[in-house]
Protein backbone atom coordinates (compact mmCIF):
# COMPACT_ATOMS: atom_id res chain seq x y z
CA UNK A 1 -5.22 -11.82 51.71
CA UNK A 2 -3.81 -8.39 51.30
CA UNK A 3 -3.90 -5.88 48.68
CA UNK A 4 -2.21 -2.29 47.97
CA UNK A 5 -4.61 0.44 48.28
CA UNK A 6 -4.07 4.09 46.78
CA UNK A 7 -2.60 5.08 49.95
CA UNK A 8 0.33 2.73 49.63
CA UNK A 9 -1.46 0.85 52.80
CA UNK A 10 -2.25 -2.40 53.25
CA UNK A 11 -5.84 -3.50 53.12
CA UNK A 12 -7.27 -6.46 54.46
CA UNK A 13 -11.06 -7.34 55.63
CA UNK A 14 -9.70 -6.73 59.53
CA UNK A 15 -10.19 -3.82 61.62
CA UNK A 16 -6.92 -2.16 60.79
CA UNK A 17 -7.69 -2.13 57.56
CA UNK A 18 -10.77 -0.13 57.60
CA UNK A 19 -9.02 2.31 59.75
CA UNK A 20 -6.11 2.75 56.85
CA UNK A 21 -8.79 2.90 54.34
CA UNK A 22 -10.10 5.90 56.37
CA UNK A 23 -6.93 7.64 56.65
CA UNK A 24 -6.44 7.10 53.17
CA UNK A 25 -9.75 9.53 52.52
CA UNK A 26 -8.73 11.94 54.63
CA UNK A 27 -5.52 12.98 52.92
CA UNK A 28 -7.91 13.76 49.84
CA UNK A 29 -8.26 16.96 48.44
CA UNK A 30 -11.72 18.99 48.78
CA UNK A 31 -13.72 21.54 50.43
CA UNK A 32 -15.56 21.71 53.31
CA UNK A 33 -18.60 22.61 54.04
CA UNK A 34 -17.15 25.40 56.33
CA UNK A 35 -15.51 26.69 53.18
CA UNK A 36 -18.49 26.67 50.33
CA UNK A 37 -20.81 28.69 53.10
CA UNK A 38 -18.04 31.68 53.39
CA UNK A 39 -17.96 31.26 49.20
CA UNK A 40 -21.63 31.63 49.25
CA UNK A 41 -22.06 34.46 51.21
CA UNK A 42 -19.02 36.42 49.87
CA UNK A 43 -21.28 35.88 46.13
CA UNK A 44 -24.40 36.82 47.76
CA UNK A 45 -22.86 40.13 49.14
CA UNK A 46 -21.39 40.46 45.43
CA UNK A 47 -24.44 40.55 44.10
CA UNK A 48 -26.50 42.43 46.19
CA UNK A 49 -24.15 45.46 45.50
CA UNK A 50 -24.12 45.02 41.70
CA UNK A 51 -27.58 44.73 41.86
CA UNK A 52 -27.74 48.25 43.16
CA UNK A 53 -25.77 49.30 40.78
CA UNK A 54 -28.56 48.38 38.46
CA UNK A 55 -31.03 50.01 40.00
CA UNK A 56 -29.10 52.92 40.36
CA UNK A 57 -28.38 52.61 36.61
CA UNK A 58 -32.43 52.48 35.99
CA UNK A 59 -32.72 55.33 37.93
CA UNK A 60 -30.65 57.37 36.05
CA UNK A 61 -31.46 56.14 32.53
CA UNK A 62 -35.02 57.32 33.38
CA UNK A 63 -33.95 60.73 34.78
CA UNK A 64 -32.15 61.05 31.53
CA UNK A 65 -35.16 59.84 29.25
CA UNK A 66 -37.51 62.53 31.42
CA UNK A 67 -35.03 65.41 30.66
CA UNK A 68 -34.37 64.40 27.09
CA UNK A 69 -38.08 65.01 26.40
CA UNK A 70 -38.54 68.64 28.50
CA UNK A 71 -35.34 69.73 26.64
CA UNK A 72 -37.48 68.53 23.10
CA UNK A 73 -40.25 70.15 24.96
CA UNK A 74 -38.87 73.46 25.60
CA UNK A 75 -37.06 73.74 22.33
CA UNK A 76 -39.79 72.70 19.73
CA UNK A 77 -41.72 75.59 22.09
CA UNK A 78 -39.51 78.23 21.41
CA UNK A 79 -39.13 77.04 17.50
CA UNK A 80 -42.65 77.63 17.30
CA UNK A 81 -42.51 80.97 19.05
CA UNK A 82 -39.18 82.47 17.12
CA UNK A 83 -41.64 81.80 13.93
CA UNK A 84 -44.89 83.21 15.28
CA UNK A 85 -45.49 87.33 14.63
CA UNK A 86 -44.06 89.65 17.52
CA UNK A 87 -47.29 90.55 18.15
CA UNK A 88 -48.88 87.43 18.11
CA UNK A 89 -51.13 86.68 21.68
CA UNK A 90 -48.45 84.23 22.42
CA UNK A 91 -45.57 86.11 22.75
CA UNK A 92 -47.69 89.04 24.39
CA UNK A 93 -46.11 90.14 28.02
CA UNK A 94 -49.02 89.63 30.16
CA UNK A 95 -47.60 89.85 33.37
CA UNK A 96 -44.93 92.23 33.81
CA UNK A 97 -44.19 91.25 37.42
CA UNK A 98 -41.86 88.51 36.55
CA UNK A 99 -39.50 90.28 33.73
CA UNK A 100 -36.81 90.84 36.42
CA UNK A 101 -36.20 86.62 36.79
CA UNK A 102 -38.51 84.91 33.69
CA UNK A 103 -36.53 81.77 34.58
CA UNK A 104 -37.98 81.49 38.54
CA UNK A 105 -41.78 82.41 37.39
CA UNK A 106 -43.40 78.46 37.40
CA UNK A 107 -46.15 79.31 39.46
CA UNK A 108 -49.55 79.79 37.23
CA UNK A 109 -50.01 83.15 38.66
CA UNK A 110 -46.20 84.63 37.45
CA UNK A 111 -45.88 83.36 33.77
CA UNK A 112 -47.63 84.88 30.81
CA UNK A 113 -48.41 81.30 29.15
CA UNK A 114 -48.91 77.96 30.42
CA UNK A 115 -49.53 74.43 29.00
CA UNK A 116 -50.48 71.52 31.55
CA UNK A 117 -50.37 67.60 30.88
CA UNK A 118 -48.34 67.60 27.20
CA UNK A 119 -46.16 65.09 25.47
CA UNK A 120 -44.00 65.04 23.11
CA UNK A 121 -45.55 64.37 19.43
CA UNK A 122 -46.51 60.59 18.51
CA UNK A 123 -46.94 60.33 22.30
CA UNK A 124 -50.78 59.91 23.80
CA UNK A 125 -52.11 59.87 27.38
CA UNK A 126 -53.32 56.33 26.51
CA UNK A 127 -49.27 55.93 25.73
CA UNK A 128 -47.66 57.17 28.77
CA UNK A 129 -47.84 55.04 31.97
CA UNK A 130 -46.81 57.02 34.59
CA UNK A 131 -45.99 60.71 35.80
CA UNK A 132 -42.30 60.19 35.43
CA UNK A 133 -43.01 59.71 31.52
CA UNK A 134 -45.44 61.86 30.77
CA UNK A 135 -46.99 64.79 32.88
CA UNK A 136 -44.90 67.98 31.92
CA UNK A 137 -45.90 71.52 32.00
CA UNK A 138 -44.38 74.07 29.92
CA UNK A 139 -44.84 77.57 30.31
CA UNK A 140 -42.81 80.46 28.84
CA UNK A 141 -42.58 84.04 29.98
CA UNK A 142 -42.01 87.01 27.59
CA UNK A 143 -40.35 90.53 28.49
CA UNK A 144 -41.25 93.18 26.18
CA UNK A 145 -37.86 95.39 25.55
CA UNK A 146 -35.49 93.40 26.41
CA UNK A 147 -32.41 93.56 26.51
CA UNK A 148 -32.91 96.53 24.13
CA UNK A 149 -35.80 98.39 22.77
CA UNK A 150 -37.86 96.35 19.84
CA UNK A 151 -36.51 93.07 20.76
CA UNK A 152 -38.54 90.14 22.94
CA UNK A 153 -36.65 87.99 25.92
CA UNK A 154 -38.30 84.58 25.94
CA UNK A 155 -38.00 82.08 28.21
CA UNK A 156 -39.74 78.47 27.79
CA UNK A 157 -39.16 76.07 31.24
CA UNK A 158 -40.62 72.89 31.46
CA UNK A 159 -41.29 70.83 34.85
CA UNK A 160 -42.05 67.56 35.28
CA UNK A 161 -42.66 65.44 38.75
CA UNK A 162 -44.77 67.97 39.83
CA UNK A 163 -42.80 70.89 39.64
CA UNK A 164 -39.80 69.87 41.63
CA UNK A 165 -37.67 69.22 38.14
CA UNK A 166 -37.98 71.42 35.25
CA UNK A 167 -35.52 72.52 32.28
CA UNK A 168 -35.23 76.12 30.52
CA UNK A 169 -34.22 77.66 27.69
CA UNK A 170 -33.94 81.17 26.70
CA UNK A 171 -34.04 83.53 23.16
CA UNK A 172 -33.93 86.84 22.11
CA UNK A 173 -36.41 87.12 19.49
């Protein structure tokens, strides 16, 4: 009894027959296993790099949040100073040491004021989970005179990751 397979071959319950029938699956289409490992590895290398690329994109999305708030920092400072009294204690020039560079004085012992551990408004310690979001200091540094007699050079710099980051901004009041 014989039959016509897919292959066009012959089949019958013999030997030969089982050996056609073999053939017959070999000319099929597919991959092998060879194949889907490269696949899977090329992915997996793939993805590794784009997830760096997310990390690096949380890295800077946080820098950017941290100096978004010392730039509100620094400015809603020197709002508050341009509407004090010149000679209110707060815009008093208590150390005249650093009124060559008011932007380099972050050390407590050059700046005439200093603030330690703020956040921005609506924000609480209870609020902020770690240094990165919440441990600034802003200090601001006055020079009497300057640029001309009668007029106040104020400088307001925040810093945040202890000290090694900080923002400034400068008036003439």
């Amino acid at each position: 009894m014989h039959a016509v397979g897919d292959c066009g071959l012959k089949k019958s319950l013999n030997v030969e027959s089982n050996m056609n029938h073999f053939l017959c699956m070999m000319d099929e289409k597919g991959f092998t296993l060879i194949e889907i490992l490269i696949a899977v590895v090329i992915l997996g290398i793939a993805f590794m790099g784009l997830a760096n690329l997310q990390i690096s994109c949380i890295n800077g999305n946080s820098h950017s949040c941290c100096l978004t708030k010392a730039v509100i920092l620094a400015q809603d400072k020197m709002e508050e100073l341009k509407n004090l009294n010149r000679n209110h204690p707060d815009l008093a020039d208590t150390y005249p040491g650093n009124n060559h560079d008011l932007r380099q004085s972050i050390d407590s012992q050059d700046c005439d004021h200093r603030e330690d551990s703020i956040h921005l408004k609506g924000e609480s310690s209870e609020t902020v989970h770690d240094l990165n979001d919440g441990s600034y200091t802003r200090i601001w540094n006055v020079a009497d005179n300057t640029p001309f007699p009668g007029r106040k050079t104020v400088v307001v710099i925040v810093t945040w990751e202890p000290g090694h980051k900080s923002v400034a901004v400068s008036s003439v009041i």
